[in-house]
PDB file of N, CA and C in Angstrom:
ATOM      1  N   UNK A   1       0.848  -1.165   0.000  1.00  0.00           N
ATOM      2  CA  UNK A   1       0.000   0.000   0.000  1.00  0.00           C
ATOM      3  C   UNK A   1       0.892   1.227   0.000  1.00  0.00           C
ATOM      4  N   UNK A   2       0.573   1.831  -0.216  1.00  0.00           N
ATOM      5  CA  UNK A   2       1.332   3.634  -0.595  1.00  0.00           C
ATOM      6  C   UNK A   2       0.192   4.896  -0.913  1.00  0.00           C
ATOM      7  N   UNK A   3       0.401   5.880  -0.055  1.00  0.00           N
ATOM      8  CA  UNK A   3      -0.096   6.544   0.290  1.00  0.00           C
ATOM      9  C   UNK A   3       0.969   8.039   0.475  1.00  0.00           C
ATOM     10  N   UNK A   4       0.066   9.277   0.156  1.00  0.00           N
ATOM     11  CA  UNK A   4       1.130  10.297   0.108  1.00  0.00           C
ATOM     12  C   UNK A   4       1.050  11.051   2.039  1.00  0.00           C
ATOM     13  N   UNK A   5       2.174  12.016   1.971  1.00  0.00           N
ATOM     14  CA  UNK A   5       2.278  11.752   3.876  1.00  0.00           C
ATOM     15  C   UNK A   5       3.191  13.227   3.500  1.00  0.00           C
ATOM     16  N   UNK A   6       3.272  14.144   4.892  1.00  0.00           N
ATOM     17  CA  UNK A   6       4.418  14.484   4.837  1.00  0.00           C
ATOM     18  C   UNK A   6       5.889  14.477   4.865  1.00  0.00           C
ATOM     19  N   UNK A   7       6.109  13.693   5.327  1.00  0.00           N
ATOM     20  CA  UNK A   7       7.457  12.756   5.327  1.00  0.00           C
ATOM     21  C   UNK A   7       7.551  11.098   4.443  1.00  0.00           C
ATOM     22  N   UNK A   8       8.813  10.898   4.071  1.00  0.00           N
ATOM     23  CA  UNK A   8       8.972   9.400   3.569  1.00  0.00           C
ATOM     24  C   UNK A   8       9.015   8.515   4.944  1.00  0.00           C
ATOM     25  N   UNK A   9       8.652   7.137   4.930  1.00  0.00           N
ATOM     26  CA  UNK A   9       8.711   6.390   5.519  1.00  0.00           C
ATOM     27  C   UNK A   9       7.753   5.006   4.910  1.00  0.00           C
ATOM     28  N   UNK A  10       8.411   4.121   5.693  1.00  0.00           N
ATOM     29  CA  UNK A  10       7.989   2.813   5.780  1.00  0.00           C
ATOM     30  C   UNK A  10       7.113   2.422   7.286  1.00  0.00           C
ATOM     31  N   UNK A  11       6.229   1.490   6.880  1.00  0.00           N
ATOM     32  CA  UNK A  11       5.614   1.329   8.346  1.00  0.00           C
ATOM     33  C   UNK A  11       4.623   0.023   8.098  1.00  0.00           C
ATOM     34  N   UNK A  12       4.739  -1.337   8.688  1.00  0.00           N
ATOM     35  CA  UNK A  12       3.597  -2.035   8.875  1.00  0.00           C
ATOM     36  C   UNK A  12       2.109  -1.504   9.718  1.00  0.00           C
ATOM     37  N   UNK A  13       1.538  -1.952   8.899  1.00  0.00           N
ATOM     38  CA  UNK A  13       0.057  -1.793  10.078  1.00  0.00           C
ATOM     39  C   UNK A  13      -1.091  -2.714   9.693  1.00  0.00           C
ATOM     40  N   UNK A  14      -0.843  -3.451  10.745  1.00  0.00           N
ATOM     41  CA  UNK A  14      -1.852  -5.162  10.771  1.00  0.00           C
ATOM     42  C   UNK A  14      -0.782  -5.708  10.073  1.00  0.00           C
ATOM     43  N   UNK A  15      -0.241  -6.065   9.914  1.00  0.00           N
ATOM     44  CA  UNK A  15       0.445  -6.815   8.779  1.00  0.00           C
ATOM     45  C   UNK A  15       0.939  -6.772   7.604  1.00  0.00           C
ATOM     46  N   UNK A  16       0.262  -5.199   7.007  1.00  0.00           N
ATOM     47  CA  UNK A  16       0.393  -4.340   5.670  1.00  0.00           C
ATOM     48  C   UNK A  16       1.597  -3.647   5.898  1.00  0.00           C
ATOM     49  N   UNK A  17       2.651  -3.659   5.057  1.00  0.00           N
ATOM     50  CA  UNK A  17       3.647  -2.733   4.191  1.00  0.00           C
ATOM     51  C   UNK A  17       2.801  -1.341   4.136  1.00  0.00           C
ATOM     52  N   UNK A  18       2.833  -0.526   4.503  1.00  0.00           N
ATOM     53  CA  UNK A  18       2.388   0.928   4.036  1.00  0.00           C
ATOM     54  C   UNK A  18       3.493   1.830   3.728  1.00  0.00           C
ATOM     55  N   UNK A  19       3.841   2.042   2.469  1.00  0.00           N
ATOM     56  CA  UNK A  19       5.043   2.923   1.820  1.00  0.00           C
ATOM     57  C   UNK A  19       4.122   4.472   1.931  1.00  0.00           C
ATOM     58  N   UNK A  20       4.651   5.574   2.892  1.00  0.00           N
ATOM     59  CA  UNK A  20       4.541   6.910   3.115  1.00  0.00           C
ATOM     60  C   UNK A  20       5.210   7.888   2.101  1.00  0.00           C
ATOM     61  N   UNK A  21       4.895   8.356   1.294  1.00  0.00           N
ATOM     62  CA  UNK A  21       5.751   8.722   0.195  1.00  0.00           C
ATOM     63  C   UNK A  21       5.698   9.967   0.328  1.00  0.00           C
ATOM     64  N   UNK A  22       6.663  11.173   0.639  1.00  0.00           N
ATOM     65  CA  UNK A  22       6.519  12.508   0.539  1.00  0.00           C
ATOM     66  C   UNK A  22       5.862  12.914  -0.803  1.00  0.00           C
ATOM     67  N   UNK A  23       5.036  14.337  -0.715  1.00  0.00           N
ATOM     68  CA  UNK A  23       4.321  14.715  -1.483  1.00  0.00           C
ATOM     69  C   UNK A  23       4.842  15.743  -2.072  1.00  0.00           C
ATOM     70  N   UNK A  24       5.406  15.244  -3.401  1.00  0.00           N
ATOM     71  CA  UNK A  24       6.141  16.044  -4.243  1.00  0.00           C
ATOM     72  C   UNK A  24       5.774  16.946  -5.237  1.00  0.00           C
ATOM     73  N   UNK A  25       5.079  17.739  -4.805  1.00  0.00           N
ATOM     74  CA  UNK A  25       4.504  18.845  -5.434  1.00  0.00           C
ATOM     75  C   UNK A  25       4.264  20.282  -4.792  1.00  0.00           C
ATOM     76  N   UNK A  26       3.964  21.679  -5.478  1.00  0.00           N
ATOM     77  CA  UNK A  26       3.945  22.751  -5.302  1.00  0.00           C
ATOM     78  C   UNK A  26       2.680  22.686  -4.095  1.00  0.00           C
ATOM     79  N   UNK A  27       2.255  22.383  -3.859  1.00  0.00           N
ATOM     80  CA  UNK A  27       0.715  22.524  -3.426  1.00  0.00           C
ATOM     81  C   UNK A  27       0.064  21.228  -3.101  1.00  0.00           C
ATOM     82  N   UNK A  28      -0.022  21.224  -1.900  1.00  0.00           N
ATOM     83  CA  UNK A  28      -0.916  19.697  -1.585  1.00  0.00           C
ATOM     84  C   UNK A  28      -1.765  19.878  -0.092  1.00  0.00           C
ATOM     85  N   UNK A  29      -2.070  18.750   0.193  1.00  0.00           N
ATOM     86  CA  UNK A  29      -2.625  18.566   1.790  1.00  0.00           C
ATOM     87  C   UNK A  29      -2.135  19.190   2.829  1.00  0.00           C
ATOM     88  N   UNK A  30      -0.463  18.600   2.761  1.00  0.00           N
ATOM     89  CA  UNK A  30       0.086  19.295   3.887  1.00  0.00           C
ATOM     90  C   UNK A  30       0.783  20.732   3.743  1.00  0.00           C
ATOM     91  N   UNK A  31       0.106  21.410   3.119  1.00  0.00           N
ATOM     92  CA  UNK A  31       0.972  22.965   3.213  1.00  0.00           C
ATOM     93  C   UNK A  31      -0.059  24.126   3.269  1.00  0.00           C
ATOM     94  N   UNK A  32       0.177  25.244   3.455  1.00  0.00           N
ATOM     95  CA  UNK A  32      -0.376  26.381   3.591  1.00  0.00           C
ATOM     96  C   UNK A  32      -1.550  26.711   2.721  1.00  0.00           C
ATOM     97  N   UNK A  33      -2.317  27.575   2.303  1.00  0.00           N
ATOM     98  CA  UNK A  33      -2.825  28.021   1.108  1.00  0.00           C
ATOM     99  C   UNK A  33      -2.208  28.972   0.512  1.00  0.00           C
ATOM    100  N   UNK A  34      -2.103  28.433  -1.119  1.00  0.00           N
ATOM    101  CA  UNK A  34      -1.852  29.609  -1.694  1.00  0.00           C
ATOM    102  C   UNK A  34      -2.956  30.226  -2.820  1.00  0.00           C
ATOM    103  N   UNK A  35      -2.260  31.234  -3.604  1.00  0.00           N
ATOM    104  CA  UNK A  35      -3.016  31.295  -4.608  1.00  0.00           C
ATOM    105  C   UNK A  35      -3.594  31.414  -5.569  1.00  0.00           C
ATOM    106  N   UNK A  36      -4.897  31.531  -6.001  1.00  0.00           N
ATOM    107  CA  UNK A  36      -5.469  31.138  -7.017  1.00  0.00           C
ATOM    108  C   UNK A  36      -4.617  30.472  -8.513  1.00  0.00           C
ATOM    109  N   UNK A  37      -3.647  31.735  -8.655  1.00  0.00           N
ATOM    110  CA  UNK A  37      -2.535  31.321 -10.015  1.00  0.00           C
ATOM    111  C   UNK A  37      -1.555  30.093  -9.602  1.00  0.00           C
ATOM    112  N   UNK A  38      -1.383  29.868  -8.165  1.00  0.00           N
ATOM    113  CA  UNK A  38      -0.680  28.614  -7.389  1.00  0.00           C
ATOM    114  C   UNK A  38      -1.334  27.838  -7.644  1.00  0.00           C
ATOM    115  N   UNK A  39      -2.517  28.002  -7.045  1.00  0.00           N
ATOM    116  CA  UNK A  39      -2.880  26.504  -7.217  1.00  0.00           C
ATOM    117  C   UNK A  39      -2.976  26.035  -8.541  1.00  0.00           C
ATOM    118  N   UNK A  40      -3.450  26.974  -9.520  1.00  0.00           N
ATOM    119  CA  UNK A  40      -3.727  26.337 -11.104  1.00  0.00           C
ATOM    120  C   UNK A  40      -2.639  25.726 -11.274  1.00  0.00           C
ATOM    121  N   UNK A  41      -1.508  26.267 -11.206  1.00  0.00           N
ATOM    122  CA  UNK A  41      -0.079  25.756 -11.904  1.00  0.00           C
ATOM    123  C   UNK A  41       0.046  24.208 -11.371  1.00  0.00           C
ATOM    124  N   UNK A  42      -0.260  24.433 -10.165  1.00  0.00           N
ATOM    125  CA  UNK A  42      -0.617  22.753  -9.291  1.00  0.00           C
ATOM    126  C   UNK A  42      -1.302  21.786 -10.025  1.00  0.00           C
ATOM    127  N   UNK A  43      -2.530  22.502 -10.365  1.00  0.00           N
ATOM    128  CA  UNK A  43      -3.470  21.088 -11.131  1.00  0.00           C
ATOM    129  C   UNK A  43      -2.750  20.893 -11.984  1.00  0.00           C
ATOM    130  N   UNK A  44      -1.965  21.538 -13.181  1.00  0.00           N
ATOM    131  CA  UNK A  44      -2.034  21.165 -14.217  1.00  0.00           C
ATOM    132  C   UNK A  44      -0.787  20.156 -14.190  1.00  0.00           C
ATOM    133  N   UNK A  45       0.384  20.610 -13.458  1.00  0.00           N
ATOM    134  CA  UNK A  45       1.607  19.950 -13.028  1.00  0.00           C
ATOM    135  C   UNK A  45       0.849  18.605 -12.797  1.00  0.00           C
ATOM    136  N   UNK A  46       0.029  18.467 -11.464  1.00  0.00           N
ATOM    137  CA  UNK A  46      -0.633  17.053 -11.179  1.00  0.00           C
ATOM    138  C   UNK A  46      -1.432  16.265 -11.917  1.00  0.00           C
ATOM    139  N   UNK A  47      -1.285  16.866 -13.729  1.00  0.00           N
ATOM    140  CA  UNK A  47      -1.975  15.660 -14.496  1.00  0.00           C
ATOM    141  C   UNK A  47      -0.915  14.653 -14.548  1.00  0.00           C
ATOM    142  N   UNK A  48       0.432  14.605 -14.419  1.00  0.00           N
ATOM    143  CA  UNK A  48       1.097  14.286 -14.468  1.00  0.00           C
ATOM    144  C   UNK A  48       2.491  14.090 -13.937  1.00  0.00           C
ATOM    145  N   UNK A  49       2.728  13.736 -12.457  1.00  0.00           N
ATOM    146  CA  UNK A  49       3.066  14.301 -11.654  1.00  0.00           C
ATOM    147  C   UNK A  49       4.618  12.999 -11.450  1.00  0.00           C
ATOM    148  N   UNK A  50       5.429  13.606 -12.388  1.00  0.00           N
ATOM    149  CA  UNK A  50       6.739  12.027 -13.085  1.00  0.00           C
ATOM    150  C   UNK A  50       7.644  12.165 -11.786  1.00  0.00           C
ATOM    151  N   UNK A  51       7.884  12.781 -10.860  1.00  0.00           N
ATOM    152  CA  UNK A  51       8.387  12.859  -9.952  1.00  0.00           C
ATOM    153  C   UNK A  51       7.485  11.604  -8.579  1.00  0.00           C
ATOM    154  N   UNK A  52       6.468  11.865  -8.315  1.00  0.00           N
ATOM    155  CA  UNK A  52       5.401  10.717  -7.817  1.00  0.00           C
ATOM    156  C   UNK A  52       5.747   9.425  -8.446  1.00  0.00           C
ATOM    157  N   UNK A  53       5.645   9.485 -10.060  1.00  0.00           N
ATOM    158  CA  UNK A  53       5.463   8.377 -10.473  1.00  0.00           C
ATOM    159  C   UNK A  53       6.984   7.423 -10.615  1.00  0.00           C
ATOM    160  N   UNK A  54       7.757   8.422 -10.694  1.00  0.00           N
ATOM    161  CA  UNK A  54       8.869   7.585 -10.566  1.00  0.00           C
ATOM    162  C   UNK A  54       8.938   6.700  -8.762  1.00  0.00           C
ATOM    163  N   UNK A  55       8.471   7.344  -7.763  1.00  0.00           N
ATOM    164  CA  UNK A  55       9.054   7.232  -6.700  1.00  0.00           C
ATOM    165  C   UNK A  55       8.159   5.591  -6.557  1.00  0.00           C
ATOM    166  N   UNK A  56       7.006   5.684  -7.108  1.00  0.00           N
ATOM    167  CA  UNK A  56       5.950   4.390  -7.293  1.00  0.00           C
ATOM    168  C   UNK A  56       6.593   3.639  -8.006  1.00  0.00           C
ATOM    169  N   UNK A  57       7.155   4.001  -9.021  1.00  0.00           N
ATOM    170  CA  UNK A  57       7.888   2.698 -10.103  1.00  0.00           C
ATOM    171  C   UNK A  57       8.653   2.251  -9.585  1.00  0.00           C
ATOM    172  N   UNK A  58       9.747   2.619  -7.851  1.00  0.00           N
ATOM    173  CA  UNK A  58      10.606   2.058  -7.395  1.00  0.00           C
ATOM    174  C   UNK A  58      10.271   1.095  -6.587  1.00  0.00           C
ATOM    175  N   UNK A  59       8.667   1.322  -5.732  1.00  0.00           N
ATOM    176  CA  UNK A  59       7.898   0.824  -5.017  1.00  0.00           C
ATOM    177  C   UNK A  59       7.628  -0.677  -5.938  1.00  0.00           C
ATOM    178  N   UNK A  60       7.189  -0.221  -7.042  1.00  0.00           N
ATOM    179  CA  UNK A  60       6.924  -1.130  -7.903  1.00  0.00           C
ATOM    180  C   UNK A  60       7.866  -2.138  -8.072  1.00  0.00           C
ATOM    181  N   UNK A  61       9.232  -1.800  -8.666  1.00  0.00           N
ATOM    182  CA  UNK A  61      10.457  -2.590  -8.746  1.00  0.00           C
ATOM    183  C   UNK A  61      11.114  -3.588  -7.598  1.00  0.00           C
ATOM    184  N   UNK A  62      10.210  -3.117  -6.247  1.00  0.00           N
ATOM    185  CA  UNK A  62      11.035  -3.830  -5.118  1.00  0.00           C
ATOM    186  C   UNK A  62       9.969  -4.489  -4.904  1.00  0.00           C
ATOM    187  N   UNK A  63       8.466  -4.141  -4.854  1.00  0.00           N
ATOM    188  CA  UNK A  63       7.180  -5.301  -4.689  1.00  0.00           C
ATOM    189  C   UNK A  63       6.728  -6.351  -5.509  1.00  0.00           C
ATOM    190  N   UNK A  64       7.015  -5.774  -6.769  1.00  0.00           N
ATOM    191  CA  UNK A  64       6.497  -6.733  -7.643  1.00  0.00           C
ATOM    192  C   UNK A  64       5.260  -7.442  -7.629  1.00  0.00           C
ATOM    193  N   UNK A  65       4.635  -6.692  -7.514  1.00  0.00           N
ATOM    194  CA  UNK A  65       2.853  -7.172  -6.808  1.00  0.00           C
ATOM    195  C   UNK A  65       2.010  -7.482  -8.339  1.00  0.00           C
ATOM    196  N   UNK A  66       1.296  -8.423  -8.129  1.00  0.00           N
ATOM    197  CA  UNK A  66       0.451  -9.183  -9.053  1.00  0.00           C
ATOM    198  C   UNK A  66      -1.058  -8.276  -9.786  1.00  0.00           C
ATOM    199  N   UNK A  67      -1.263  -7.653  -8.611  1.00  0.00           N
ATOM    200  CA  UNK A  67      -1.907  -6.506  -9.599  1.00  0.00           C
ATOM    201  C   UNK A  67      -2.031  -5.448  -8.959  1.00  0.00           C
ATOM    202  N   UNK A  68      -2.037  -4.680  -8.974  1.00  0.00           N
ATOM    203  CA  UNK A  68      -1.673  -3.135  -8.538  1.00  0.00           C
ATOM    204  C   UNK A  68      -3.649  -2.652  -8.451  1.00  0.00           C
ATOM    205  N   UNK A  69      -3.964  -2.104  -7.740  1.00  0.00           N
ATOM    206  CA  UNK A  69      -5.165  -1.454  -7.329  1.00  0.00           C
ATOM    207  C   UNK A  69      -5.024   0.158  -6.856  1.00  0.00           C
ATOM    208  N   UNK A  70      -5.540   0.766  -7.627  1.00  0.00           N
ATOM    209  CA  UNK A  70      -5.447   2.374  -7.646  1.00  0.00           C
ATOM    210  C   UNK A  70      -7.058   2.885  -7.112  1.00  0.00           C
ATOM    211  N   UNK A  71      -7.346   3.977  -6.360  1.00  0.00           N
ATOM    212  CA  UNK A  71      -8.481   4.667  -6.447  1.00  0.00           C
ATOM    213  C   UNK A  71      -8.286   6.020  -5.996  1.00  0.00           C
ATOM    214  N   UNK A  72      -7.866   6.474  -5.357  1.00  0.00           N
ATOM    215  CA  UNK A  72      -7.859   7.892  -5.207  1.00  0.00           C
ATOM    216  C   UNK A  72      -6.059   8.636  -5.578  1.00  0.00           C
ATOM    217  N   UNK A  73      -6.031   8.491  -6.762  1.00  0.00           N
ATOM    218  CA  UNK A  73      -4.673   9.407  -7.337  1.00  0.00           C
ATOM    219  C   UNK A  73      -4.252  10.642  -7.089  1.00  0.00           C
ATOM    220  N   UNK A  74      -4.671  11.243  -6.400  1.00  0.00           N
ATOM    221  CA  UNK A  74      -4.830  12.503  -6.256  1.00  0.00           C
ATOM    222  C   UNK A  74      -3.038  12.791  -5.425  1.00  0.00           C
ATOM    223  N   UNK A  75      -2.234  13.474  -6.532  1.00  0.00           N
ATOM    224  CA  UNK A  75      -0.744  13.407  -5.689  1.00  0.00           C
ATOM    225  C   UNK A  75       0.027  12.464  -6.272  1.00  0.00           C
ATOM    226  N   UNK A  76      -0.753  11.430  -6.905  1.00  0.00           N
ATOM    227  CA  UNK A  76       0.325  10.304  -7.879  1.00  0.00           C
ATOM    228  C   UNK A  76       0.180  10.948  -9.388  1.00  0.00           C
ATOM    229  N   UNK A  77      -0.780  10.910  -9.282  1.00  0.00           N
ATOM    230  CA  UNK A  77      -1.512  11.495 -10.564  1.00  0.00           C
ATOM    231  C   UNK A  77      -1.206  10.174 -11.706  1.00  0.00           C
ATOM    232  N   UNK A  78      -2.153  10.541 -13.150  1.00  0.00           N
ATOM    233  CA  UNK A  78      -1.733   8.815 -13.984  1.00  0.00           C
ATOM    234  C   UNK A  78      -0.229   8.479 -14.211  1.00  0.00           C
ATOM    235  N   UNK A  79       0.262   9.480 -13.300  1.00  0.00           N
ATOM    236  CA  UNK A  79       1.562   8.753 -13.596  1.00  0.00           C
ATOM    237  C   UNK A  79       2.835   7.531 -13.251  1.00  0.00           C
ATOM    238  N   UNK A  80       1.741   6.891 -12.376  1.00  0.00           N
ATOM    239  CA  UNK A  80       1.578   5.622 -11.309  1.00  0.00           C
ATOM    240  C   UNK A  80       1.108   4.710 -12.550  1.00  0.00           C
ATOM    241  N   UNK A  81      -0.451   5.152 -13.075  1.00  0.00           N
ATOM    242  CA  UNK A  81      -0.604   4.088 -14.262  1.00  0.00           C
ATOM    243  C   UNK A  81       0.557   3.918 -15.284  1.00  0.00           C
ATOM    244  N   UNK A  82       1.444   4.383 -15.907  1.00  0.00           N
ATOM    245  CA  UNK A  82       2.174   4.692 -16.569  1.00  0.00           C
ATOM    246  C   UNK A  82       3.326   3.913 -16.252  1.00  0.00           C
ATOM    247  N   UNK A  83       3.749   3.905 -14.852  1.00  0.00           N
ATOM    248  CA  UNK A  83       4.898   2.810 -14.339  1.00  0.00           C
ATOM    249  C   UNK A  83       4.235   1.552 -14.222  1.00  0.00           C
ATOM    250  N   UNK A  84       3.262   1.056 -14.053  1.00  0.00           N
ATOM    251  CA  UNK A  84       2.572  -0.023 -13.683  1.00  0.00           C
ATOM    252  C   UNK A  84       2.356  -0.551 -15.228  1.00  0.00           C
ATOM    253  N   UNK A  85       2.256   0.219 -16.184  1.00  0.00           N
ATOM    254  CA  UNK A  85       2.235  -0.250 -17.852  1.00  0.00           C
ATOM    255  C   UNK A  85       3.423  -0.807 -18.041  1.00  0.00           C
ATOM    256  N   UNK A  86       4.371   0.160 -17.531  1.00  0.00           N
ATOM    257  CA  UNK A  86       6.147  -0.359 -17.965  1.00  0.00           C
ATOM    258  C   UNK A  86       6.260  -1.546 -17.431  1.00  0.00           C
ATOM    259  N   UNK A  87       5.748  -1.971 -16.691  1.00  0.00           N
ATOM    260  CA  UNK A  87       6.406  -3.079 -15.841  1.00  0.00           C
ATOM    261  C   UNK A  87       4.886  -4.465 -16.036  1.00  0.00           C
ATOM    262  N   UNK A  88       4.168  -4.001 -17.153  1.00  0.00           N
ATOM    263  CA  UNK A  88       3.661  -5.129 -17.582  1.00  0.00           C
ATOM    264  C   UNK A  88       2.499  -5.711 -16.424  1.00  0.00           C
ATOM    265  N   UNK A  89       2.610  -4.903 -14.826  1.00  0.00           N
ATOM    266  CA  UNK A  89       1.674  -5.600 -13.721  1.00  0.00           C
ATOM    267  C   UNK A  89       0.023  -5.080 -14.222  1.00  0.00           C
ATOM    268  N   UNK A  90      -0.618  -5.920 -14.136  1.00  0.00           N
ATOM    269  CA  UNK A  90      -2.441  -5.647 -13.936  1.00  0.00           C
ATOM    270  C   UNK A  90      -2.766  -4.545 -12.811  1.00  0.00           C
ATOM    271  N   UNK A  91      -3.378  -3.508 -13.639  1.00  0.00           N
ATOM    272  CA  UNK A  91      -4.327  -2.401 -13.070  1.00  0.00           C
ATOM    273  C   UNK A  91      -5.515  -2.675 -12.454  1.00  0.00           C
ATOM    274  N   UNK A  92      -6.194  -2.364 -11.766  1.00  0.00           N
ATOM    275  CA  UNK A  92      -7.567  -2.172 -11.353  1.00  0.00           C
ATOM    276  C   UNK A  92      -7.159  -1.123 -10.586  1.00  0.00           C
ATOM    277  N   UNK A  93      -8.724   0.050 -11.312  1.00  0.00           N
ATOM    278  CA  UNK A  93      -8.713   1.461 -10.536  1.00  0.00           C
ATOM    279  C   UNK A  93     -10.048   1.630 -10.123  1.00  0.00           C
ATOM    280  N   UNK A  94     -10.332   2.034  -9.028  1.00  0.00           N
ATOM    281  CA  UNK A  94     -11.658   2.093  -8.437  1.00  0.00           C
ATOM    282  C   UNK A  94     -11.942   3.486  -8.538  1.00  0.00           C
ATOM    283  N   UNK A  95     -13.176   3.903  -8.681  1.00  0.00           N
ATOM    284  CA  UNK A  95     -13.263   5.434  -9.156  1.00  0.00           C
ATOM    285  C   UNK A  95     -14.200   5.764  -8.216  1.00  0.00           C
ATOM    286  N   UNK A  96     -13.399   6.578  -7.084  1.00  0.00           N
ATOM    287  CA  UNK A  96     -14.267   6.771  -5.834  1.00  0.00           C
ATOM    288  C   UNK A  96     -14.563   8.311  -5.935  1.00  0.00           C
ATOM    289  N   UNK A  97     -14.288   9.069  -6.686  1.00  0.00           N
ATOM    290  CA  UNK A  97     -14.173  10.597  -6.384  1.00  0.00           C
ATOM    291  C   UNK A  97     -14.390  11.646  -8.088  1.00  0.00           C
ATOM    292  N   UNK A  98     -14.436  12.601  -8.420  1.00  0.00           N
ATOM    293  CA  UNK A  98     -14.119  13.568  -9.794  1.00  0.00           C
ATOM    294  C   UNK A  98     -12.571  13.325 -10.099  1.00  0.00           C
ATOM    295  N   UNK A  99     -11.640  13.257  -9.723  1.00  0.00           N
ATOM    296  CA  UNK A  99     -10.497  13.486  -9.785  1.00  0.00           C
ATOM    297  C   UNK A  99     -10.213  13.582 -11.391  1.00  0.00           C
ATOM    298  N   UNK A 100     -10.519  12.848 -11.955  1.00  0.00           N
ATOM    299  CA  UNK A 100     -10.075  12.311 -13.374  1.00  0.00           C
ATOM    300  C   UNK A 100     -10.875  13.172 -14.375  1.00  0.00           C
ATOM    301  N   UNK A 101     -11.863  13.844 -13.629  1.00  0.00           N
ATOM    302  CA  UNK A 101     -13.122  14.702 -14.486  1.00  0.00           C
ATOM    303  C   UNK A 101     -13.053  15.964 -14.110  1.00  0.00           C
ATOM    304  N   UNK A 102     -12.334  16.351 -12.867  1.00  0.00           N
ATOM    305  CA  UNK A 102     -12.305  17.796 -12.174  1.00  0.00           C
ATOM    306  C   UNK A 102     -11.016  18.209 -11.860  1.00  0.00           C
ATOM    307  N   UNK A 103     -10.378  19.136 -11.680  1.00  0.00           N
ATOM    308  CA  UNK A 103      -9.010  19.343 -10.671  1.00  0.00           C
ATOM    309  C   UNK A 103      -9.790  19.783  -9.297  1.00  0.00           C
ATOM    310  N   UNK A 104     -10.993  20.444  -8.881  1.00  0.00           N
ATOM    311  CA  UNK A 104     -11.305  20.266  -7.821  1.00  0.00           C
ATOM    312  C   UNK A 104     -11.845  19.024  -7.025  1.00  0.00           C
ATOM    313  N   UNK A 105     -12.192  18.092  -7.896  1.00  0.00           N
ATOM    314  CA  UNK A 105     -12.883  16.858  -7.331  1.00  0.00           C
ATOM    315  C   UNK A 105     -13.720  16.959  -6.995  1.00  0.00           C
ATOM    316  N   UNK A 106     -15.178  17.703  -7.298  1.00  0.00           N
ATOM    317  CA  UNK A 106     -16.243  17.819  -6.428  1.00  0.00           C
ATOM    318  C   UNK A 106     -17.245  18.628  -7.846  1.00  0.00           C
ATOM    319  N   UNK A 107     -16.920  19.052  -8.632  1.00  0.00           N
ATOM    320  CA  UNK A 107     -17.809  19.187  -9.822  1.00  0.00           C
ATOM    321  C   UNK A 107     -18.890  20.606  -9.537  1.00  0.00           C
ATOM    322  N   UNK A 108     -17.762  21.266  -8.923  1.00  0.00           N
ATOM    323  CA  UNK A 108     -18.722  22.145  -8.233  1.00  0.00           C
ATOM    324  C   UNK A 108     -17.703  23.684  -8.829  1.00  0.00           C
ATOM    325  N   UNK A 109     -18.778  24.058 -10.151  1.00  0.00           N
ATOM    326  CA  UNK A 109     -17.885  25.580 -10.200  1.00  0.00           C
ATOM    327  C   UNK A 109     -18.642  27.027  -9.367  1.00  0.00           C
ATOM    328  N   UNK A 110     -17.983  27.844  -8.988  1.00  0.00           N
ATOM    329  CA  UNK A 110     -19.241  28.605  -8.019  1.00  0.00           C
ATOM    330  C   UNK A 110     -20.109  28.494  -7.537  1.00  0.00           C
ATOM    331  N   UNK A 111     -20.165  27.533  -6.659  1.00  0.00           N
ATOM    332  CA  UNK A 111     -21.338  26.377  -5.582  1.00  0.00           C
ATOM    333  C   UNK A 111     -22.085  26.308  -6.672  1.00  0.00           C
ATOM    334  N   UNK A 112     -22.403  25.765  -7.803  1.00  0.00           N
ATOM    335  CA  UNK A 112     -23.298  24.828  -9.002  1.00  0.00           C
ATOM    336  C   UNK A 112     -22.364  24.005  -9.650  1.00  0.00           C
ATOM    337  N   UNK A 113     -23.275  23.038  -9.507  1.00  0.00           N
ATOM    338  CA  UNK A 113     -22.555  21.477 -10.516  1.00  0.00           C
ATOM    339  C   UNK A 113     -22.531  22.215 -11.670  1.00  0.00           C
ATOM    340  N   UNK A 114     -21.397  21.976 -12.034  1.00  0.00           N
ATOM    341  CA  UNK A 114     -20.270  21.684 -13.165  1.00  0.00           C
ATOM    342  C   UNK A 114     -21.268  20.905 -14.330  1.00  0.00           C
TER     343      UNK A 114
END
């Protein structure tokens, strides 16, 4: 499992591997607000975010896991799918959220659906 965090680290919990992966981008969860022109530059950086995705392809290279399960990308961005292609492992992505349809995730432009 891998998940984005403010710090890197490793950590079991129950029995699970949980890889903590610092969040390598301008703008995320753990930082301040900035703005408006910040954050845009953010979404667009996070369609594709090769810095994330490399750090997953290493995850990838040392697990070697049989099929890889994705649902909330938000911080990997498809660029997790992209290492998981290189390396030939089976996808399944669960689509719990807008992410893939919104940069806000919520479909909401000036409190009205989008």
């Amino acid at each position: 499992m891998a998940c984005t965090a403010p710090e890197s680290s490793v950590n079991v919990v129950n029995g699970v591997k949980v890889y903590y992966l610092k969040f390598k981008s301008i703008h995320g969860p753990f930082t301040d607000r900035y703005s408006f022109l910040y954050k845009r530059f953010w979404n667009i950086r996070d369609i594709y975010n090769l810095a994330m995705g490399r750090a997953m392809g290493k995850i990838l290279d040392k697990e070697k896991p049989d099929v890889v399960h994705t649902n909330n990308i938000t911080g990997f961005s498809i660029a997790i799918w992209h290492e998981v292609h290189k390396r030939n492992f089976r996808l399944v992505h669960t689509l719990r959220d807008y992410y893939l349809l919104c940069p806000k995730n919520s479909m909401f432009s000036q409190e009205k659906i989008a």
